[in-house]
PDB file of N, CA and C in Angstrom:
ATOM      1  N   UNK A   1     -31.136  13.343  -9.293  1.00  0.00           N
ATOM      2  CA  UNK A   1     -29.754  13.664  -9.577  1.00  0.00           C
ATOM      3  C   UNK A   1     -28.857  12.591  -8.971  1.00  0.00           C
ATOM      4  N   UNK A   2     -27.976  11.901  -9.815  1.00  0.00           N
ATOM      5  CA  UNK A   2     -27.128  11.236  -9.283  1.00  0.00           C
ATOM      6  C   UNK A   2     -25.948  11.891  -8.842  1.00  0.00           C
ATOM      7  N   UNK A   3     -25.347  10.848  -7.328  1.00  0.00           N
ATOM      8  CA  UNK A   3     -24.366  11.263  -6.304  1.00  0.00           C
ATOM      9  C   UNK A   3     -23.053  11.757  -7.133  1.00  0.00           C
ATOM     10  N   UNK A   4     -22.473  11.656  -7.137  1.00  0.00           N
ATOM     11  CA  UNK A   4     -21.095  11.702  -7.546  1.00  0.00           C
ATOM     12  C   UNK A   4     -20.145  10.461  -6.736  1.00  0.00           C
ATOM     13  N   UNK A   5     -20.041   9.027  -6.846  1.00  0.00           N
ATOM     14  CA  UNK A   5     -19.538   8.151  -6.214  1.00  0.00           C
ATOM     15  C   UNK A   5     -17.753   7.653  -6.199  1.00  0.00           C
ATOM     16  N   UNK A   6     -17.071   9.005  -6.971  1.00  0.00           N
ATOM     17  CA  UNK A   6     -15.684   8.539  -6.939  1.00  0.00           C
ATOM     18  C   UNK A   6     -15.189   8.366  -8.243  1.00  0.00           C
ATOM     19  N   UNK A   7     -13.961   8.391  -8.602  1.00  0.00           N
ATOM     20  CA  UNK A   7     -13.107   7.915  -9.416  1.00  0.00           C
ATOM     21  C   UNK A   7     -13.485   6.720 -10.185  1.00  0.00           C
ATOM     22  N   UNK A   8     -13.041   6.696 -11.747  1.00  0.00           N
ATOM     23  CA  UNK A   8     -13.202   5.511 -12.240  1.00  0.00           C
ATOM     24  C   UNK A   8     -11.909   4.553 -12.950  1.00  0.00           C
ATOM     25  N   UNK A   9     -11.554   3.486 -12.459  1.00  0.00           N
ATOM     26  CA  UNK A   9     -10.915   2.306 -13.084  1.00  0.00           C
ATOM     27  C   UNK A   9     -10.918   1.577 -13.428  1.00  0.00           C
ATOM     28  N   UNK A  10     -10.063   1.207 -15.025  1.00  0.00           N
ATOM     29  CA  UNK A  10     -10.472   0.842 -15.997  1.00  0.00           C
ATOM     30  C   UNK A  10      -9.359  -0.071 -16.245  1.00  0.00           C
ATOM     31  N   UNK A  11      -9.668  -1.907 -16.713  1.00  0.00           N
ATOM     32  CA  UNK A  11      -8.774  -2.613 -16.671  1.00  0.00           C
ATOM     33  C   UNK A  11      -8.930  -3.520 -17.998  1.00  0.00           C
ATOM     34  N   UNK A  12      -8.139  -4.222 -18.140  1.00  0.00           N
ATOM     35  CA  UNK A  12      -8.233  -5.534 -19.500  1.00  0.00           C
ATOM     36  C   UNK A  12      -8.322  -6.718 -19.258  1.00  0.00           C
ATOM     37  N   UNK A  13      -8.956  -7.778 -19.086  1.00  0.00           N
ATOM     38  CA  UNK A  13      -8.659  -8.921 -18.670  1.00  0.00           C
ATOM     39  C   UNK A  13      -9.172  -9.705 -19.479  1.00  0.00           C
ATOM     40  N   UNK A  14      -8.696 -11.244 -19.353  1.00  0.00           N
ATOM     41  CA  UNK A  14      -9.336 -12.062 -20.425  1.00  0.00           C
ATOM     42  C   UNK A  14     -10.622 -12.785 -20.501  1.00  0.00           C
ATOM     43  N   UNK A  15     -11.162 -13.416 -21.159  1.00  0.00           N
ATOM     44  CA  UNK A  15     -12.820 -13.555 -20.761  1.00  0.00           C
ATOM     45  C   UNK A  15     -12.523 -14.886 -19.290  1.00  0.00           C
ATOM     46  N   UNK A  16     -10.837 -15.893 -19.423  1.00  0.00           N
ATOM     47  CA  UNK A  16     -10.979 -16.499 -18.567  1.00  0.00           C
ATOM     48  C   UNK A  16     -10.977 -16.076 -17.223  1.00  0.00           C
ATOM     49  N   UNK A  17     -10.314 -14.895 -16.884  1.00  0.00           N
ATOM     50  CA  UNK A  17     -10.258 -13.976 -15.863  1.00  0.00           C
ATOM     51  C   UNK A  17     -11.745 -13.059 -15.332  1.00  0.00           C
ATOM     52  N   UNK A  18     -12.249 -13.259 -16.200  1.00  0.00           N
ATOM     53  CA  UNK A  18     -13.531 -12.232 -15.869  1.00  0.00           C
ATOM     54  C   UNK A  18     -14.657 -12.982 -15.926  1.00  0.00           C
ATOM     55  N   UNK A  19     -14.469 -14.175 -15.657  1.00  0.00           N
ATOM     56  CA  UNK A  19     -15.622 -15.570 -15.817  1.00  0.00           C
ATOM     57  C   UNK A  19     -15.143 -16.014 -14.174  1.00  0.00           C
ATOM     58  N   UNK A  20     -13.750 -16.212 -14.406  1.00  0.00           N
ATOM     59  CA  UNK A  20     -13.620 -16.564 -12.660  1.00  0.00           C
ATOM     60  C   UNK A  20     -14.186 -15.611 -11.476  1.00  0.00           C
ATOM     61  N   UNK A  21     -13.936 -14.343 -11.906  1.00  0.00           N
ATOM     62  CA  UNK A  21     -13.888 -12.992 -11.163  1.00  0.00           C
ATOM     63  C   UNK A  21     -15.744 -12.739 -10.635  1.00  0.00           C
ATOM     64  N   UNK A  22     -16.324 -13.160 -11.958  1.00  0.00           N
ATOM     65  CA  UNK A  22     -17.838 -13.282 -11.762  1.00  0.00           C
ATOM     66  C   UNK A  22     -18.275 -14.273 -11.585  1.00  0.00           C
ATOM     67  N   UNK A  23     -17.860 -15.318 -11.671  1.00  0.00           N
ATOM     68  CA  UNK A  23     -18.471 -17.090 -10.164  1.00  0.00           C
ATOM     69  C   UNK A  23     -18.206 -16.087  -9.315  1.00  0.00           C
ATOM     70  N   UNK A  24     -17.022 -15.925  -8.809  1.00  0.00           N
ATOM     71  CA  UNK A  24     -16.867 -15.426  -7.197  1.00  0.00           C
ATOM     72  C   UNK A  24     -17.878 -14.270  -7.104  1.00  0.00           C
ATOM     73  N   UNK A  25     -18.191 -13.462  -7.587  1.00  0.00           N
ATOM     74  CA  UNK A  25     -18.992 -12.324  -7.543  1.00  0.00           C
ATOM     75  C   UNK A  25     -20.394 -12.712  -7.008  1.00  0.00           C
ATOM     76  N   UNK A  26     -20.785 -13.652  -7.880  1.00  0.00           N
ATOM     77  CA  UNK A  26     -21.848 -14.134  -8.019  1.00  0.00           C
ATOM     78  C   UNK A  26     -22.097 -15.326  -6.227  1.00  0.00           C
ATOM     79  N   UNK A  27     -21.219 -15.411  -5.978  1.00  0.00           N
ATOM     80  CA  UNK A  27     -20.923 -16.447  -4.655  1.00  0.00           C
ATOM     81  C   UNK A  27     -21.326 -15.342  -3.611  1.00  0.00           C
ATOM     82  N   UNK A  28     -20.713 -14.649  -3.647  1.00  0.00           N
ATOM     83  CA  UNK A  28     -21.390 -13.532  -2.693  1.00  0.00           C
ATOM     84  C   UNK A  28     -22.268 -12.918  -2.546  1.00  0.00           C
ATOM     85  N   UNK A  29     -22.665 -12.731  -3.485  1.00  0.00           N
ATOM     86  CA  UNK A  29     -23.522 -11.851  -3.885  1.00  0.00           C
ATOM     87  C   UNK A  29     -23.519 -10.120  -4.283  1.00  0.00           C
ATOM     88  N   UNK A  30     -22.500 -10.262  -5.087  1.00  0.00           N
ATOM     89  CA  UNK A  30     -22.075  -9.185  -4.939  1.00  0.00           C
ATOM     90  C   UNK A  30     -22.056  -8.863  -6.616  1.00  0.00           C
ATOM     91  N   UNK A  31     -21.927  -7.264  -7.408  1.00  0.00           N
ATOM     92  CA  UNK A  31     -21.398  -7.158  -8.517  1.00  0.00           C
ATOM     93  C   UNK A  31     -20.061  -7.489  -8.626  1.00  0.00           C
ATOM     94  N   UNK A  32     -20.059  -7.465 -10.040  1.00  0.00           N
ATOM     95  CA  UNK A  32     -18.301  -7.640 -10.700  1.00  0.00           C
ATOM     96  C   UNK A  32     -17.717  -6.996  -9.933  1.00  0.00           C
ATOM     97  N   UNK A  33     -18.736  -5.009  -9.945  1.00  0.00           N
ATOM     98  CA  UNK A  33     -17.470  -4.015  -9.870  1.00  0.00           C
ATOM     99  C   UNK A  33     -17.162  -4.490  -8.310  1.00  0.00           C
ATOM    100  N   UNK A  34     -18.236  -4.542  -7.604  1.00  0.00           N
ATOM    101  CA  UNK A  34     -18.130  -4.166  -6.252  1.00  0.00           C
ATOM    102  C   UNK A  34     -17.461  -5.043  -5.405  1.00  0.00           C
ATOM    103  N   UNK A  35     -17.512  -6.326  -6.124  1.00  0.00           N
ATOM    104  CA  UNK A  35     -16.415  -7.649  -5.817  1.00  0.00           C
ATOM    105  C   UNK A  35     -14.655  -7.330  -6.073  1.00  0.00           C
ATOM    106  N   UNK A  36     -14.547  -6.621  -7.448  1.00  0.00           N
ATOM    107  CA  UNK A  36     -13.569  -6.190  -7.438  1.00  0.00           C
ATOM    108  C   UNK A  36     -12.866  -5.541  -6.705  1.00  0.00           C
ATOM    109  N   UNK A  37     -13.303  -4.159  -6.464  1.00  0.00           N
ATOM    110  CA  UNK A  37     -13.213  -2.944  -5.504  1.00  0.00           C
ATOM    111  C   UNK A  37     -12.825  -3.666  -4.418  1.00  0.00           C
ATOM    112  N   UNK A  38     -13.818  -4.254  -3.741  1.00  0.00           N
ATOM    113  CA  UNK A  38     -13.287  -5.318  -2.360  1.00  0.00           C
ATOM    114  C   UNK A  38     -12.313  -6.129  -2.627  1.00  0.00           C
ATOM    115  N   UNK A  39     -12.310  -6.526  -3.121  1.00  0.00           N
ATOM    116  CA  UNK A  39     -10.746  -7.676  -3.368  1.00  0.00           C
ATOM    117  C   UNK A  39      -9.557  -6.608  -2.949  1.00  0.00           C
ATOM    118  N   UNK A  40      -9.652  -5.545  -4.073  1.00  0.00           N
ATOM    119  CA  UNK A  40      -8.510  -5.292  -4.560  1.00  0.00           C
ATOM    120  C   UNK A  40      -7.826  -3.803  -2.670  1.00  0.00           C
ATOM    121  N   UNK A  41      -8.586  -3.856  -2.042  1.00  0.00           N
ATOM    122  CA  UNK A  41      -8.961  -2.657  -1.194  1.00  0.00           C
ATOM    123  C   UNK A  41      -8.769  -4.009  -0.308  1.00  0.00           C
ATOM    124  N   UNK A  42      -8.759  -5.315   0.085  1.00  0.00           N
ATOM    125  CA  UNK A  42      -8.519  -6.106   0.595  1.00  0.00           C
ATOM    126  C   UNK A  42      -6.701  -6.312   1.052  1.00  0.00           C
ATOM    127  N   UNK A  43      -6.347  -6.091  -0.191  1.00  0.00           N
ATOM    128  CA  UNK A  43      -5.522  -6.515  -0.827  1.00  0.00           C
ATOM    129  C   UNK A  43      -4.638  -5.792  -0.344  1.00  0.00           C
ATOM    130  N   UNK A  44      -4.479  -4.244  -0.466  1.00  0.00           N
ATOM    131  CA  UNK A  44      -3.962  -3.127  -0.045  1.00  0.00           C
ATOM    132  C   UNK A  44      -3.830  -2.934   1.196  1.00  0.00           C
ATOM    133  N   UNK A  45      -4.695  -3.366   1.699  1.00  0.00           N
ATOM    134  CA  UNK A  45      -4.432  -3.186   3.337  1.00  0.00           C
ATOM    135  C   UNK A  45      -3.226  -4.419   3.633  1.00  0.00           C
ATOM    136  N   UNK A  46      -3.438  -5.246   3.801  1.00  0.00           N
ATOM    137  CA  UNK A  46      -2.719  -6.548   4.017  1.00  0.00           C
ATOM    138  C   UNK A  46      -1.431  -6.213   3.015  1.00  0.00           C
ATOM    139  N   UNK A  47      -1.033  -5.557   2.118  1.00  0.00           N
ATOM    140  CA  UNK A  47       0.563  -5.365   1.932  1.00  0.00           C
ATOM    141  C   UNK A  47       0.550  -4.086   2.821  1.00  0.00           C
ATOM    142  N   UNK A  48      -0.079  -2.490   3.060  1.00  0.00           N
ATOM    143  CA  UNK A  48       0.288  -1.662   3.514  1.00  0.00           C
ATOM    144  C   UNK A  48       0.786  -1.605   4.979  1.00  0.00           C
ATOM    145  N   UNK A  49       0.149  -3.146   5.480  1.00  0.00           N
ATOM    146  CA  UNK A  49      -0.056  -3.137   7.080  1.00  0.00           C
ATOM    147  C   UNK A  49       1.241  -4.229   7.016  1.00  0.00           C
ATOM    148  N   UNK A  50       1.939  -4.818   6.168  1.00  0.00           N
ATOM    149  CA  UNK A  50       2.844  -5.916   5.993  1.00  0.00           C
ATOM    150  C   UNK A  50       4.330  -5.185   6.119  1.00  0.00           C
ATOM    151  N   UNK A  51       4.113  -4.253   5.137  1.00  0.00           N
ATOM    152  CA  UNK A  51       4.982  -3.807   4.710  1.00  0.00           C
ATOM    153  C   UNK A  51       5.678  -1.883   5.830  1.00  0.00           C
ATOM    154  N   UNK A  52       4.331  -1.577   6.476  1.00  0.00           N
ATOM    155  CA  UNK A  52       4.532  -0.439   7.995  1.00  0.00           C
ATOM    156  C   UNK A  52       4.919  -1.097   9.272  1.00  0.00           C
ATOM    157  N   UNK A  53       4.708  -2.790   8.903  1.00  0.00           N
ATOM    158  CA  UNK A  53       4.972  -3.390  10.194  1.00  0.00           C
ATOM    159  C   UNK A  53       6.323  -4.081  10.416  1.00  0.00           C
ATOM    160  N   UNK A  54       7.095  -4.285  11.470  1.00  0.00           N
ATOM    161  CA  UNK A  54       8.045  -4.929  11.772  1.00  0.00           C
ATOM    162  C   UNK A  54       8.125  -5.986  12.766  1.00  0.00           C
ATOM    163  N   UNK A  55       8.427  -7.220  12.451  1.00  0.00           N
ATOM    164  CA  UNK A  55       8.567  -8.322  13.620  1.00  0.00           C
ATOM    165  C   UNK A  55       9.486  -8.295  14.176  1.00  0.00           C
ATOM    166  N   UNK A  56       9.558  -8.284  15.491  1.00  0.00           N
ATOM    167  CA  UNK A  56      11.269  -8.470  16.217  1.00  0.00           C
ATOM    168  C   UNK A  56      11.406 -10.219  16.937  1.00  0.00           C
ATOM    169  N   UNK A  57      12.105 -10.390  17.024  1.00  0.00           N
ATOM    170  CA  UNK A  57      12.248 -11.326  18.174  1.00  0.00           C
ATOM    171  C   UNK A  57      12.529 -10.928  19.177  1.00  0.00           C
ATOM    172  N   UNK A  58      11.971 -11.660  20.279  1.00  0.00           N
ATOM    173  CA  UNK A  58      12.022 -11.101  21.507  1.00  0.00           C
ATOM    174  C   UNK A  58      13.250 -10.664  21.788  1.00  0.00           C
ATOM    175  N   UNK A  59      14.335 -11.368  21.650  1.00  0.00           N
ATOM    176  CA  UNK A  59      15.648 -10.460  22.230  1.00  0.00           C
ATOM    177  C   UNK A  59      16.463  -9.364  21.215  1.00  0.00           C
ATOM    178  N   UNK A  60      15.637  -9.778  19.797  1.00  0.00           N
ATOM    179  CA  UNK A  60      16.076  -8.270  19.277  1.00  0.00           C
ATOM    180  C   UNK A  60      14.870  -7.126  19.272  1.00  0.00           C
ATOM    181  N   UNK A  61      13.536  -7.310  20.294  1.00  0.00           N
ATOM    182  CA  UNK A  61      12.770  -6.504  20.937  1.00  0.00           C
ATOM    183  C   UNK A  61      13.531  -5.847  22.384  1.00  0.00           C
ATOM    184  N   UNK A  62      13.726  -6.661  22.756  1.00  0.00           N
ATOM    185  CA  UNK A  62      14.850  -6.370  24.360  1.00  0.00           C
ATOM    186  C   UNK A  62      16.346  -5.616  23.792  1.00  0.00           C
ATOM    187  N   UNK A  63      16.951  -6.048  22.755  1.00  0.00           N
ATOM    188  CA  UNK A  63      17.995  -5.086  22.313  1.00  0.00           C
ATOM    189  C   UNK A  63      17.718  -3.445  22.309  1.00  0.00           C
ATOM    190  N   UNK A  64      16.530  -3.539  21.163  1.00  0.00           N
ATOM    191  CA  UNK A  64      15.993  -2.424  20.893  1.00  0.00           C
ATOM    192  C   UNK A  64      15.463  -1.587  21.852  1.00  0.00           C
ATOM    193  N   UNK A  65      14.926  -1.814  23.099  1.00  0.00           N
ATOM    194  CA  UNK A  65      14.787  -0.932  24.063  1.00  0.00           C
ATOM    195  C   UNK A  65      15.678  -0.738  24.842  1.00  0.00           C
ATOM    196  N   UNK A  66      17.117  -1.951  24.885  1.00  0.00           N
ATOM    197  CA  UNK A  66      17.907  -1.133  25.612  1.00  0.00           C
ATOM    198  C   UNK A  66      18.615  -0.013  25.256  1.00  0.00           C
ATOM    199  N   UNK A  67      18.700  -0.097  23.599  1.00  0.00           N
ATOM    200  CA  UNK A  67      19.512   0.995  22.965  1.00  0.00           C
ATOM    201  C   UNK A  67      18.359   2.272  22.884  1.00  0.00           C
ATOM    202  N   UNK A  68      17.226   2.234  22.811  1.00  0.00           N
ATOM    203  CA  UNK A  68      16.571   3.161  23.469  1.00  0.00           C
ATOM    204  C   UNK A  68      16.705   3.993  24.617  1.00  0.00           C
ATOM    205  N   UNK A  69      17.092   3.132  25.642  1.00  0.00           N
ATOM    206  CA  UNK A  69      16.865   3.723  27.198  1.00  0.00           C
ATOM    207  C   UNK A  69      19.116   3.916  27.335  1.00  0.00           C
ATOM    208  N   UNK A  70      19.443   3.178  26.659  1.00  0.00           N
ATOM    209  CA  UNK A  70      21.286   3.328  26.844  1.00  0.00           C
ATOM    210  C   UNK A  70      21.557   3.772  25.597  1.00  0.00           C
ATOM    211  N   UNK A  71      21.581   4.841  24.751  1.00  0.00           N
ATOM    212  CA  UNK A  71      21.960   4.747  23.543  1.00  0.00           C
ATOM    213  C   UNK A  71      23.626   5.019  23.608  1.00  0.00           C
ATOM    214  N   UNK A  72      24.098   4.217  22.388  1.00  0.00           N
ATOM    215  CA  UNK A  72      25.685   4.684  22.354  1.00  0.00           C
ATOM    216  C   UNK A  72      26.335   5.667  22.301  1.00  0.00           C
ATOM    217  N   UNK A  73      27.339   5.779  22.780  1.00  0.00           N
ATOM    218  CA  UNK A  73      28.091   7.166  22.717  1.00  0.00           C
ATOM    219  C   UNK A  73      27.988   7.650  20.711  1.00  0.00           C
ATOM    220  N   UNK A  74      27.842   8.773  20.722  1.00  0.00           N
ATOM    221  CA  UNK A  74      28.366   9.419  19.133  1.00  0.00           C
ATOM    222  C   UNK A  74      29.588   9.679  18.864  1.00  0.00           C
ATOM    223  N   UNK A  75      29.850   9.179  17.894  1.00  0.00           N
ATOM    224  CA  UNK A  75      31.032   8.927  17.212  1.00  0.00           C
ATOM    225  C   UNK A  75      31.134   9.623  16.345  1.00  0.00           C
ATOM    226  N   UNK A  76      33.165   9.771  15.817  1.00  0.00           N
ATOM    227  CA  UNK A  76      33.014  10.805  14.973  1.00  0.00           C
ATOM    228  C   UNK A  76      32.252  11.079  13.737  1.00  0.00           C
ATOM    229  N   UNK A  77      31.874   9.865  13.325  1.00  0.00           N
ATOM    230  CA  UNK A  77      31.380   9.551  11.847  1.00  0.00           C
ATOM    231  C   UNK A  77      29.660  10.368  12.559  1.00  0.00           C
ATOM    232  N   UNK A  78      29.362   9.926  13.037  1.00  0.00           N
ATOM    233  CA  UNK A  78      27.778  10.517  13.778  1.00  0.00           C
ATOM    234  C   UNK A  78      27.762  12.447  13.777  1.00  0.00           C
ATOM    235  N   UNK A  79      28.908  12.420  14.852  1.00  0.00           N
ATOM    236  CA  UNK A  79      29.114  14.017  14.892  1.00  0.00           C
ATOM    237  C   UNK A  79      29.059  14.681  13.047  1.00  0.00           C
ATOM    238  N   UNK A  80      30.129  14.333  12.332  1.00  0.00           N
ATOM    239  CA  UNK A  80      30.489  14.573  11.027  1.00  0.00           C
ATOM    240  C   UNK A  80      28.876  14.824  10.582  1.00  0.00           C
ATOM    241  N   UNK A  81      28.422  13.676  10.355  1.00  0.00           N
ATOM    242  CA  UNK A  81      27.143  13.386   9.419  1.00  0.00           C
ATOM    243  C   UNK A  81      26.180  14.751  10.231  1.00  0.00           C
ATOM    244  N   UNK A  82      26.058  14.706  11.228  1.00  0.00           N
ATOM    245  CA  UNK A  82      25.149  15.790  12.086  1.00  0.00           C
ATOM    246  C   UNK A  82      25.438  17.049  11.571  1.00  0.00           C
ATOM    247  N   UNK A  83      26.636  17.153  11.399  1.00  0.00           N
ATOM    248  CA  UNK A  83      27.407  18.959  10.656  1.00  0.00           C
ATOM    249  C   UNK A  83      26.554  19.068   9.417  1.00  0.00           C
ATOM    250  N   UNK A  84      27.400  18.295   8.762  1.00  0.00           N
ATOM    251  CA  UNK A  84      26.892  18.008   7.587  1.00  0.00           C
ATOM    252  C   UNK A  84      25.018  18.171   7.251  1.00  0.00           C
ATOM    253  N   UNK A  85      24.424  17.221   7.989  1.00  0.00           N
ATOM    254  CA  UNK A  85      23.454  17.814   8.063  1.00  0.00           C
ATOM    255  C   UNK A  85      22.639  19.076   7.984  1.00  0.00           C
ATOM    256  N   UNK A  86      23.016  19.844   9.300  1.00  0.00           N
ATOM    257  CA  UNK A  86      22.819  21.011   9.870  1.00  0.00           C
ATOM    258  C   UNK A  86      23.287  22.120   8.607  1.00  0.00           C
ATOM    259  N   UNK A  87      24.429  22.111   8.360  1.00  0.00           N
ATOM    260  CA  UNK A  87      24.974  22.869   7.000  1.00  0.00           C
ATOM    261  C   UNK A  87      24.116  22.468   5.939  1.00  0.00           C
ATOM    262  N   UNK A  88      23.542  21.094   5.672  1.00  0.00           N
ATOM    263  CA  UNK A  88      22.651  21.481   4.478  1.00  0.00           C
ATOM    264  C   UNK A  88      20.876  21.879   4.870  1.00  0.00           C
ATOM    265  N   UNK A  89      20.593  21.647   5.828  1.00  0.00           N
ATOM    266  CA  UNK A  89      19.423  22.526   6.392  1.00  0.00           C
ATOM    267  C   UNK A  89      19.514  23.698   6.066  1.00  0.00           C
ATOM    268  N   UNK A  90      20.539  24.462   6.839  1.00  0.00           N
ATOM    269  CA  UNK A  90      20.882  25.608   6.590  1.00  0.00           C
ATOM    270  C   UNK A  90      20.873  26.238   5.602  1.00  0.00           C
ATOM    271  N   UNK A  91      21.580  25.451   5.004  1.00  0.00           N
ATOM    272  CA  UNK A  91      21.844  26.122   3.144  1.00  0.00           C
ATOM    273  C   UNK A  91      20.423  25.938   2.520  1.00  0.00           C
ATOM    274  N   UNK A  92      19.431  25.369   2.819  1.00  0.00           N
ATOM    275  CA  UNK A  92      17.984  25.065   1.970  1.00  0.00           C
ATOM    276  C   UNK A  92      17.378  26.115   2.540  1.00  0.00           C
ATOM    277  N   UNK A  93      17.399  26.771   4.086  1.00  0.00           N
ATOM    278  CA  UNK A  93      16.252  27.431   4.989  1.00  0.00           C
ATOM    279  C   UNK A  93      17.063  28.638   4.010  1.00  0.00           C
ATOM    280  N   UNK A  94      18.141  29.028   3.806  1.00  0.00           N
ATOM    281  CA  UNK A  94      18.555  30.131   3.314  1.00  0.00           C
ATOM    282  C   UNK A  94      18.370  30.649   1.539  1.00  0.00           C
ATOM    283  N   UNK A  95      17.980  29.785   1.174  1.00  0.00           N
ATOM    284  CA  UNK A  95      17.555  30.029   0.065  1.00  0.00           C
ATOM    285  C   UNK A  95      16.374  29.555  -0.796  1.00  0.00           C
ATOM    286  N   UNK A  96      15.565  29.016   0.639  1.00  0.00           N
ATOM    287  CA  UNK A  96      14.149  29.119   0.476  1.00  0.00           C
ATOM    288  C   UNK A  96      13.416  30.846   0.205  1.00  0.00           C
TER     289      UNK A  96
END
């Protein structure tokens, strides 16, 4: 009995694309699919980890913890938005 190994995806490419795709395959030693799969799962990480991450410079790293440890007074626009808030919480928990 075969496993059940996952989901299947299904793509179009041109024979020049799928001639390059299989040298490289073949360089590794690897199948089409399984060359693919890796590429593309390669690929994903390196934007997901690009794109969750943030660079600071050091003194807008040192900003950022001072406004951490000193944060500014709240202002009216802050207070406002907080009401506001709270009133639409409210209004959702209540007619959940």
């Amino acid at each position: 009995m075969l496993a059940h190994t996952g989901k299947r995806l299904t793509t179009r490419i041109t024979d020049h694309v799928q001639e390059k795709l299989q040298a490289a395959a073949d360089l590794v030693g690897a199948t089409l699919n399984q060359f693919v799969v890796q590429a593309a799962l390669e690929k994903a990480e390196k934007v997901i980890e690009s794109e969750s991450t943030m660079i600071l410079t050091r003194r807008e790293s040192l900003r950022l913890l001072e406004m951490i440890e000193n944060p500014p007074l709240r202002n009216d626009k802050f207070l406002q938005a907080q009401a506001r808030y709270q009133r639409l919480k409210n209004d959702a928990g209540s007619t959940a």
